[in-house]
N, C-alpha and C. Protein backbone atom coordinates (compact mmCIF):
# COMPACT_ATOMS: atom_id res chain seq x y z
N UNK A 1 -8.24 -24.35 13.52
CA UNK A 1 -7.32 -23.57 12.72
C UNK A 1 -6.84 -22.34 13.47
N UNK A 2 -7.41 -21.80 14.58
CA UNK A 2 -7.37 -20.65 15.23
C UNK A 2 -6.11 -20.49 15.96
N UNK A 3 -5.46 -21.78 16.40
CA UNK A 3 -4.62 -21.98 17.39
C UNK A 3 -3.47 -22.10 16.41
N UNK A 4 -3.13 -22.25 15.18
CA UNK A 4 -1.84 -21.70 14.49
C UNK A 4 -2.36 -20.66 13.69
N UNK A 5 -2.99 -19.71 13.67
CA UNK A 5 -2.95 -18.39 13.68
C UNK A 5 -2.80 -17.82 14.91
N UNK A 6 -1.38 -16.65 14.94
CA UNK A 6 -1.04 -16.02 15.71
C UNK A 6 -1.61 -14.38 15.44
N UNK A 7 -1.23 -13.82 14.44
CA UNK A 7 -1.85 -12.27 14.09
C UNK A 7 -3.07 -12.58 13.29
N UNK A 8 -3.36 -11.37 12.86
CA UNK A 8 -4.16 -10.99 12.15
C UNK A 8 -4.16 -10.08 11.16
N UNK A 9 -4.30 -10.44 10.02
CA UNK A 9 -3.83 -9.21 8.95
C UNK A 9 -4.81 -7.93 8.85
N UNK A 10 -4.42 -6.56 8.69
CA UNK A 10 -5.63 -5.44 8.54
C UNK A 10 -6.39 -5.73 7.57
N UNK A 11 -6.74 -5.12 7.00
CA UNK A 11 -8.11 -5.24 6.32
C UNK A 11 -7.94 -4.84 4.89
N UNK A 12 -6.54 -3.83 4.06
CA UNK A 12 -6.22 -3.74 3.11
C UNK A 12 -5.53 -5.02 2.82
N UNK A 13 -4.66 -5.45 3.46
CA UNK A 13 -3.72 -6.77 3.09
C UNK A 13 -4.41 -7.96 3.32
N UNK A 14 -5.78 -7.82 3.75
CA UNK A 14 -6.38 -9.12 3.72
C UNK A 14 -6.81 -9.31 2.57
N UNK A 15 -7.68 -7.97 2.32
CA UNK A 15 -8.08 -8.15 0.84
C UNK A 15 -7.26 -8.28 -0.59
N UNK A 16 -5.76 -8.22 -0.30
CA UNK A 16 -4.77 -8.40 -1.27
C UNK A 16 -4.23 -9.89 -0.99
N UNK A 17 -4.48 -9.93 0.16
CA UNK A 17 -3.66 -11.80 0.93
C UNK A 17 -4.75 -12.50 -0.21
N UNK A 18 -5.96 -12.12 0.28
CA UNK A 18 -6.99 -13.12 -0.47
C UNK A 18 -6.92 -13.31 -1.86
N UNK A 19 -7.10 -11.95 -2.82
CA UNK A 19 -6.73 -12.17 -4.19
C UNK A 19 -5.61 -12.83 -4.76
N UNK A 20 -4.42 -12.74 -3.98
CA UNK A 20 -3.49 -13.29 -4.01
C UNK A 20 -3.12 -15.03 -3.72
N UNK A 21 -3.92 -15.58 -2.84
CA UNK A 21 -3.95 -16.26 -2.43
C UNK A 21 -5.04 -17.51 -3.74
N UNK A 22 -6.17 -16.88 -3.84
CA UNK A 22 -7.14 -17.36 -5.67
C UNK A 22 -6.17 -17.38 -6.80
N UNK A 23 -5.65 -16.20 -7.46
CA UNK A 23 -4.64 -16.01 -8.03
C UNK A 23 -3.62 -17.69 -7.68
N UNK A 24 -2.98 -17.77 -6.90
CA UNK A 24 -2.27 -18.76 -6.51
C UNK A 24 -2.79 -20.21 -6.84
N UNK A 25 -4.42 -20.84 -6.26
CA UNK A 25 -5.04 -21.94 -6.33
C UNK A 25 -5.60 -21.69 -8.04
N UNK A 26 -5.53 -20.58 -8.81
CA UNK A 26 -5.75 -20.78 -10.33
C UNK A 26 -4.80 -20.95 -10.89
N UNK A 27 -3.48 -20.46 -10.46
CA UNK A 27 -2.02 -20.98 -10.92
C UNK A 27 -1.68 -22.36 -10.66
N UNK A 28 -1.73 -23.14 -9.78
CA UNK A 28 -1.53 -24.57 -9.18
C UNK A 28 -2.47 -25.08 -10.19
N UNK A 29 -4.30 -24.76 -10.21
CA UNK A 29 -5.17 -25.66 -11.01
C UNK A 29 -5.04 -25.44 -12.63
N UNK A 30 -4.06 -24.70 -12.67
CA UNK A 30 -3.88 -24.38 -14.04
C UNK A 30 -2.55 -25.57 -14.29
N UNK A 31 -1.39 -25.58 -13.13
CA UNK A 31 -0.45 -26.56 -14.15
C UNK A 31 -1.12 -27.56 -13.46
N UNK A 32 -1.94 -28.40 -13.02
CA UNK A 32 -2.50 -29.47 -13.06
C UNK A 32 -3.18 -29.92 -14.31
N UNK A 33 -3.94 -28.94 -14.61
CA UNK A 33 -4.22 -29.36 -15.44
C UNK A 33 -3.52 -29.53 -17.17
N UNK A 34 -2.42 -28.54 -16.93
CA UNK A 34 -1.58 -28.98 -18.42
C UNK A 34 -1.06 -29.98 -17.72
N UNK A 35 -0.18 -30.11 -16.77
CA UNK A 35 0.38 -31.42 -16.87
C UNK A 35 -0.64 -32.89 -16.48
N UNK A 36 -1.60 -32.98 -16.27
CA UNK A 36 -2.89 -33.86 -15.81
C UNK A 36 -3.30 -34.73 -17.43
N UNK A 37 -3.59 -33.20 -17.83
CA UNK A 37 -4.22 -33.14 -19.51
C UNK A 37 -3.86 -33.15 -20.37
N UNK A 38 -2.69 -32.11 -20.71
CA UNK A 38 -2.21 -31.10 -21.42
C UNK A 38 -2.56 -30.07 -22.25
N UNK A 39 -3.73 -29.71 -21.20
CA UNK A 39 -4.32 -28.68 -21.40
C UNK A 39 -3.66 -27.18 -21.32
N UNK A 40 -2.81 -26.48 -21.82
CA UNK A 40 -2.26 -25.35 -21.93
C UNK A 40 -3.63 -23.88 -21.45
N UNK A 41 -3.61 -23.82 -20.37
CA UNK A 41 -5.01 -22.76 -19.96
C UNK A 41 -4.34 -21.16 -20.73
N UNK A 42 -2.93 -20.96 -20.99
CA UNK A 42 -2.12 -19.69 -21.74
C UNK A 42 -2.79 -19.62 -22.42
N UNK A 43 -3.20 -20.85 -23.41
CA UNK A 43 -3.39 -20.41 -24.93
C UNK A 43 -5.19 -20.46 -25.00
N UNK A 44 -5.64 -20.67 -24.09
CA UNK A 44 -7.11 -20.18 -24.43
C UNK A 44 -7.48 -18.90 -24.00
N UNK A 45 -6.41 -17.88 -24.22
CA UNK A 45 -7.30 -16.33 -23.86
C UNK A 45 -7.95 -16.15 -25.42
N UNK A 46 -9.31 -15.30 -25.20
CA UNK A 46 -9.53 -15.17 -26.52
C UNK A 46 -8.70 -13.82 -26.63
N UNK A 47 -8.87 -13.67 -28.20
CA UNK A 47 -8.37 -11.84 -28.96
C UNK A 47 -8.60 -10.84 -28.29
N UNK A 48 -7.27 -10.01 -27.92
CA UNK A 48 -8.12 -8.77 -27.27
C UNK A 48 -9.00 -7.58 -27.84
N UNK A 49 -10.10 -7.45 -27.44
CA UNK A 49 -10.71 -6.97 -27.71
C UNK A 49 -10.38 -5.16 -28.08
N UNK A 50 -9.25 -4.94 -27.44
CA UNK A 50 -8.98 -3.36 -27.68
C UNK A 50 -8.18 -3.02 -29.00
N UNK A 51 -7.25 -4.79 -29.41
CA UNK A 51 -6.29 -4.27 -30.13
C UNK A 51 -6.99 -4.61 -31.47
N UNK A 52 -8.33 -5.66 -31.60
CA UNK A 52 -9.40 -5.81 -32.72
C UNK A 52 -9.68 -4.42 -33.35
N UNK A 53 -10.16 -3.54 -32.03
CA UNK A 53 -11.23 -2.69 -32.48
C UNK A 53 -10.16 -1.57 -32.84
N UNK A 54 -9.43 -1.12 -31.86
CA UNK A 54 -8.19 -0.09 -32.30
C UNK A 54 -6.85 -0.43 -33.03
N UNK A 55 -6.86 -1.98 -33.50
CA UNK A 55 -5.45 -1.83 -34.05
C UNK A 55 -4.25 -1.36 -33.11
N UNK A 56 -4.66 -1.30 -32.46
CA UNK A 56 -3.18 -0.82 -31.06
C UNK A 56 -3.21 -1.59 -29.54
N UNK A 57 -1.91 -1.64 -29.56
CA UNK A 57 -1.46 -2.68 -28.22
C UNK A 57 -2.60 -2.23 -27.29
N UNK A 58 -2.61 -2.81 -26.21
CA UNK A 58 -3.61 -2.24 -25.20
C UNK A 58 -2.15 -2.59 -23.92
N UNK A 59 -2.91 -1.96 -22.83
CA UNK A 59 -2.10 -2.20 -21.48
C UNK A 59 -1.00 -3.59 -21.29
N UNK A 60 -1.86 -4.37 -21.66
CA UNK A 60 -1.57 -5.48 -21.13
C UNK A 60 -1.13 -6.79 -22.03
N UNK A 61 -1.13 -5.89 -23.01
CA UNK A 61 -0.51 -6.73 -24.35
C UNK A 61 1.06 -7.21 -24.18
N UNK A 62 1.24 -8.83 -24.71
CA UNK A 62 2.33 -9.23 -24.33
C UNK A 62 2.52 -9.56 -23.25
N UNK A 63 1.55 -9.85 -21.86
CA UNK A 63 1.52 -10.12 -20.92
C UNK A 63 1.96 -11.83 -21.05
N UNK A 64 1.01 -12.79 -21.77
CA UNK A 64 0.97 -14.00 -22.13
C UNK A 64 2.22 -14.24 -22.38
N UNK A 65 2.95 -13.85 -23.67
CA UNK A 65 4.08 -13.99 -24.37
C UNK A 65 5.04 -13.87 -23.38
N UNK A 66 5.05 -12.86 -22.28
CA UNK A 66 5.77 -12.76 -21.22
C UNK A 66 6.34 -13.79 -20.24
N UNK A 67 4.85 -14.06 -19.68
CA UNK A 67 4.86 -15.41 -19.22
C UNK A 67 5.22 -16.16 -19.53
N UNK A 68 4.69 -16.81 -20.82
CA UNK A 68 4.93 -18.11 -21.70
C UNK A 68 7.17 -18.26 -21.68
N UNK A 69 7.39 -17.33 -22.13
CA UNK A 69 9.01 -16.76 -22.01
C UNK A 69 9.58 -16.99 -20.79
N UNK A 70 9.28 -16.49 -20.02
CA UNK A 70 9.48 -16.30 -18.52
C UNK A 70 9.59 -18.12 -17.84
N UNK A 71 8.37 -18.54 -18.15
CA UNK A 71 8.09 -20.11 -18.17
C UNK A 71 9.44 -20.79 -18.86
N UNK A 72 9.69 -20.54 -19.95
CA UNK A 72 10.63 -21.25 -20.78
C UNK A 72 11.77 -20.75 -20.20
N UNK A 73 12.09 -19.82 -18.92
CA UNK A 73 13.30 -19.43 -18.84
C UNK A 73 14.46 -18.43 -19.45
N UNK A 74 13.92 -17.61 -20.31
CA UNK A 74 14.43 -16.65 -21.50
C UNK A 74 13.22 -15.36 -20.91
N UNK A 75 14.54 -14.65 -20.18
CA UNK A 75 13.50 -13.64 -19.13
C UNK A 75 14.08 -12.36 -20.25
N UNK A 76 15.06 -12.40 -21.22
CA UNK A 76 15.12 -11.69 -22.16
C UNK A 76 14.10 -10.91 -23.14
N UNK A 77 13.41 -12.21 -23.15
CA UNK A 77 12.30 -12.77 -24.32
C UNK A 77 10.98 -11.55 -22.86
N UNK A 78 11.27 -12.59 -21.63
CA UNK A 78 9.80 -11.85 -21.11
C UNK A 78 10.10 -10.40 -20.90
N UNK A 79 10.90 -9.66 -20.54
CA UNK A 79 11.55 -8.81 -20.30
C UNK A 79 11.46 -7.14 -21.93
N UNK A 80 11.20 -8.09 -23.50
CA UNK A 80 11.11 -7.42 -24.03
C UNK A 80 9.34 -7.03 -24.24
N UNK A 81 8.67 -8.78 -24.30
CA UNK A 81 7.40 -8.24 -24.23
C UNK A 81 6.28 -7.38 -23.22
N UNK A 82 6.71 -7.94 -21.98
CA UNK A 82 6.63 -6.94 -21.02
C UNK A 82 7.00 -6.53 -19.34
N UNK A 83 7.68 -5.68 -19.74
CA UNK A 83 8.65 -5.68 -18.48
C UNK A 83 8.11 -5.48 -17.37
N UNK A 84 7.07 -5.13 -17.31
CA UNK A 84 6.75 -5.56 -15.77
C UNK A 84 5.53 -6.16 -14.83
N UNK A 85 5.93 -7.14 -15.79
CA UNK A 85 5.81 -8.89 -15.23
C UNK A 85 6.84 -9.47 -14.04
N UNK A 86 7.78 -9.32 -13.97
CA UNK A 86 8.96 -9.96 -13.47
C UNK A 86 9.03 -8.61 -11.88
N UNK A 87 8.68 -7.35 -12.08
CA UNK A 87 8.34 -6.56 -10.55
C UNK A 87 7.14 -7.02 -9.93
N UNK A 88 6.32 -7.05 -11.59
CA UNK A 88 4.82 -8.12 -10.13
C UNK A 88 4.80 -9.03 -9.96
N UNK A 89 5.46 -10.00 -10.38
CA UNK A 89 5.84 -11.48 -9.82
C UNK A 89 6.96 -11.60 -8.51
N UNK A 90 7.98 -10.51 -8.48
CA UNK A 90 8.65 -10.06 -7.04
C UNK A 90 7.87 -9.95 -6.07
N UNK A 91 6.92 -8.21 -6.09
CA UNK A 91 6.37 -8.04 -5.50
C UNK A 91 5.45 -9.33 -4.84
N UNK A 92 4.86 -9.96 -5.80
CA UNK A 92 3.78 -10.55 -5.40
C UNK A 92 4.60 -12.35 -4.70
N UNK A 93 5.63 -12.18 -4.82
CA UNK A 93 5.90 -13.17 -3.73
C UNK A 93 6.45 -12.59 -2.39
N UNK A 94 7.16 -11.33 -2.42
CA UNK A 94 7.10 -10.73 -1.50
C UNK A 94 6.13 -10.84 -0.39
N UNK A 95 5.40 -10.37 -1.33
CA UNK A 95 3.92 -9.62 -0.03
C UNK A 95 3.33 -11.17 0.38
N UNK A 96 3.30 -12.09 -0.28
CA UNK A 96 2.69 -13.23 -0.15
C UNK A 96 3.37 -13.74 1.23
N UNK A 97 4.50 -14.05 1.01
CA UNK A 97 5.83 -14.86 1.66
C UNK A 97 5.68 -13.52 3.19
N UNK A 98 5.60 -12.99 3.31
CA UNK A 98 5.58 -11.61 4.58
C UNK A 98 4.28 -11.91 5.07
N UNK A 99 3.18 -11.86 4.45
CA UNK A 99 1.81 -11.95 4.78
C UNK A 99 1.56 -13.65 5.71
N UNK A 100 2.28 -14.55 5.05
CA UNK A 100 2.01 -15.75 5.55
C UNK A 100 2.82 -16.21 6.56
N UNK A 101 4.20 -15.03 6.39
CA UNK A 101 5.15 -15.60 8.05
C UNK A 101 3.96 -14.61 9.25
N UNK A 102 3.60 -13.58 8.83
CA UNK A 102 3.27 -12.87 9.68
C UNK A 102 2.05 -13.54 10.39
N UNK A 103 0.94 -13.85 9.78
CA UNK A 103 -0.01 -14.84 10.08
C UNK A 103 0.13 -16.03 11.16
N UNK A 104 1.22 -17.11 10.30
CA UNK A 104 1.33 -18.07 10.74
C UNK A 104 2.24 -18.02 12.09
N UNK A 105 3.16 -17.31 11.79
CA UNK A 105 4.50 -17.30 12.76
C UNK A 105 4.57 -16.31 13.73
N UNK A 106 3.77 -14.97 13.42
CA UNK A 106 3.99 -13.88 14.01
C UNK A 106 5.56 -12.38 13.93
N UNK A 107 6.17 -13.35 12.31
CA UNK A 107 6.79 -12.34 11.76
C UNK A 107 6.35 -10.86 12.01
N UNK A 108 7.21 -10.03 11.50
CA UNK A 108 6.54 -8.78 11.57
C UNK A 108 6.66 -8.58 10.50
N UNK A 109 5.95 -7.49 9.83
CA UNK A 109 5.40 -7.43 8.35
C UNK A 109 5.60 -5.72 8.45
N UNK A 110 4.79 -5.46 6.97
CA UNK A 110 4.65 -3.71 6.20
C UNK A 110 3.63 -3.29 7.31
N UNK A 111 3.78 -2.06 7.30
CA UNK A 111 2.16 -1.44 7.96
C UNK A 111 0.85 -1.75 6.75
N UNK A 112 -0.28 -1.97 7.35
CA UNK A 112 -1.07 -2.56 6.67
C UNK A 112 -1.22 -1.13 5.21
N UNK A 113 -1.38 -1.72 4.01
CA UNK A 113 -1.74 -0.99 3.09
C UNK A 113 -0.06 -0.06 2.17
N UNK A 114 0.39 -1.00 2.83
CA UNK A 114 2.11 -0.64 1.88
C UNK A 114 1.97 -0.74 0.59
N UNK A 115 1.76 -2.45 0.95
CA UNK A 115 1.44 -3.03 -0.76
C UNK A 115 0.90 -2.49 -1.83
N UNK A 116 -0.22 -1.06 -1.49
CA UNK A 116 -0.14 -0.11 -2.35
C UNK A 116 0.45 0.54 -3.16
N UNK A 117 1.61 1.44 -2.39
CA UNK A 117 2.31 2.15 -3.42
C UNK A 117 3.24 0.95 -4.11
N UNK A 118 3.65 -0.14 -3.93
CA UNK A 118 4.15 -1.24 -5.08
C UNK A 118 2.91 -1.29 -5.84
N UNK A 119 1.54 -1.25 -5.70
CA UNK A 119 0.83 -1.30 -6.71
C UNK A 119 0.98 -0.29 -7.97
N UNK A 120 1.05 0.88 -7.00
CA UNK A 120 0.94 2.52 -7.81
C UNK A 120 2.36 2.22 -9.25
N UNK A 121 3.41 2.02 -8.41
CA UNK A 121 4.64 1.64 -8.91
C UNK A 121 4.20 0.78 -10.27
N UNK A 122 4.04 -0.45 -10.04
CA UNK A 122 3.35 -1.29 -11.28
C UNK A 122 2.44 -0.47 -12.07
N UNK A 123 1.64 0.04 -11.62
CA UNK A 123 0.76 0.36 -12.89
C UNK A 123 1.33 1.44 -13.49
N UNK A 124 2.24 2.71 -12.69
CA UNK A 124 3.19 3.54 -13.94
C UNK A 124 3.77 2.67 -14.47
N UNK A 125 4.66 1.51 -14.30
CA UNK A 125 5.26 0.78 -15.37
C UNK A 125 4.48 0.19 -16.27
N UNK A 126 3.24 -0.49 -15.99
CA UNK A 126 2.34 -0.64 -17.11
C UNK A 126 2.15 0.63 -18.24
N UNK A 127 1.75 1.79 -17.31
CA UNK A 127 1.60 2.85 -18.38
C UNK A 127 2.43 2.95 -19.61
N UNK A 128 3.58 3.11 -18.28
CA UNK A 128 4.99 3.14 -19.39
C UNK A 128 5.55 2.71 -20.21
N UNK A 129 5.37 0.91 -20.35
CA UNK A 129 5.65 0.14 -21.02
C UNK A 129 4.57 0.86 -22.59
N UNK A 130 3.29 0.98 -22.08
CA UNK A 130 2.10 0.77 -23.17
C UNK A 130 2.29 2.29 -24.00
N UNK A 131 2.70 3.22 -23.67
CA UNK A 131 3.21 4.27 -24.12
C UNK A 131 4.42 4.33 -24.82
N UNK A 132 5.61 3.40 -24.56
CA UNK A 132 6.48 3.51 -25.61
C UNK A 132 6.05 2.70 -26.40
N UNK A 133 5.09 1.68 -26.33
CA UNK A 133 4.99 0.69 -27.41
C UNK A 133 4.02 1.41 -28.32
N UNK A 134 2.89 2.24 -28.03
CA UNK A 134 2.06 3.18 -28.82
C UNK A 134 3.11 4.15 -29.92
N UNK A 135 3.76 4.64 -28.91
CA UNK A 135 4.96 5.42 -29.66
C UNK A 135 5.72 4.41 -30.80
N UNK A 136 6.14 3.62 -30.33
CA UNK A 136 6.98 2.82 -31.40
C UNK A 136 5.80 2.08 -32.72
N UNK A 137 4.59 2.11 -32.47
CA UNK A 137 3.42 1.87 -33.20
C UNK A 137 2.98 2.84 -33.96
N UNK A 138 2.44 3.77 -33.61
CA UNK A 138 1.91 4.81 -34.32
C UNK A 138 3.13 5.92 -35.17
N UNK A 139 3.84 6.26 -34.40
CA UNK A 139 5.12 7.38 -35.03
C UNK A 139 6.15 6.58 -35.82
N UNK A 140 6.38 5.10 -35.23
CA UNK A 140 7.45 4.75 -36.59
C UNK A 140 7.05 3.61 -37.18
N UNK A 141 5.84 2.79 -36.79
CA UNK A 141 5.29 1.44 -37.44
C UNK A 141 6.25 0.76 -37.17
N UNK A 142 6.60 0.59 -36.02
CA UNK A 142 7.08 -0.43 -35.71
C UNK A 142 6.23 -1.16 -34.39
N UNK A 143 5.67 -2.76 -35.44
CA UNK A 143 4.83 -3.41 -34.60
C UNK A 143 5.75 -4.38 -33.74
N UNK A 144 5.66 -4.06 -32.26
CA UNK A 144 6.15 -4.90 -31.29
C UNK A 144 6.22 -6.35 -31.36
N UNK A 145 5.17 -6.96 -31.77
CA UNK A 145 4.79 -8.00 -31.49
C UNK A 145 5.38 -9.30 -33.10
N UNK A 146 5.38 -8.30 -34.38
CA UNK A 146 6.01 -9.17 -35.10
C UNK A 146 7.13 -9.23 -35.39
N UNK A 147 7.98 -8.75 -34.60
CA UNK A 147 9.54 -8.65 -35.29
C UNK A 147 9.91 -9.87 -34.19
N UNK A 148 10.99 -10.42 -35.21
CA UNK A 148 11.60 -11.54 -34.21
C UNK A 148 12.63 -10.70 -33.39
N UNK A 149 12.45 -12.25 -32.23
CA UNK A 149 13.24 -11.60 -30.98
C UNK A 149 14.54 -12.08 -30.49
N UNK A 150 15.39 -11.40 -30.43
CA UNK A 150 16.69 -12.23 -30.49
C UNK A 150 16.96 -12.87 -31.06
């Protein structure tokens, strides 16, 4: 295997190549198995546990619904439940697609540990998202998740 590896990735982007890379072989063994089975792996998350105990969205609420949307092609739909799904699904083919010319081919790539501040980036938009939706929850009762959408 040594002899089509040309570089070598540093040591922050390895450890993001790699997660990224699991991430990827649980995405593939996931539509194998709906389409194998039809086993839907979406719909077995259990209840979240934050929005049980607090009654309020948590971070990452609407992530599923996102997807599931996103999947069906109605990026409207993913776009309202949560918007930024569709920057870490960029990002994360980005860095993927750069990481693996660079490897394989000897592309040239980010300085090692870029992929960070796109992280930093994502998680203020997580914040952000989960903060207007608190706001639109608590100050006007308006629950995100049951009003129809479009």
């Amino acid at each position: 295997m040594k002899i089509f590896i040309k570089n070598r990735l540093g040591e922050i982007d390895k450890v993001f190549y790699v997660l990224g890379s699991v991430a990827l072989g649980g995405g593939i063994i996931s539509m194998l198995l709906f389409f194998g089975t039809g086993i839907n792996v979406l719909l077995l998350n259990p209840p979240c546990t934050f929005h049980r105990v607090t009654g309020l969205s948590c971070p990452g609420c609407g992530g599923t619904r996102a997807f599931i949307s996103l999947l069906h092609g109605d990026i409207r739909k993913c776009l309202y439940y949560y918007p930024p799904l569709i920057y870490g699904i960029v990002i994360y083919v980005i860095f993927m697609a750069r990481c693996t010319m660079h490897v394989f081919f000897g592309f040239r790539k980010s300085r090692d540990g870029a992929v960070l501040k796109y992280i930093y980036v994502y998680i203020a938009l997580v914040i952000l998202q989960w903060v207007i939706k608190l706001v639109a929850q608590i100050g006007f009762g308006y629950d995100w998740y049951q009003q129809t959408v479009f």
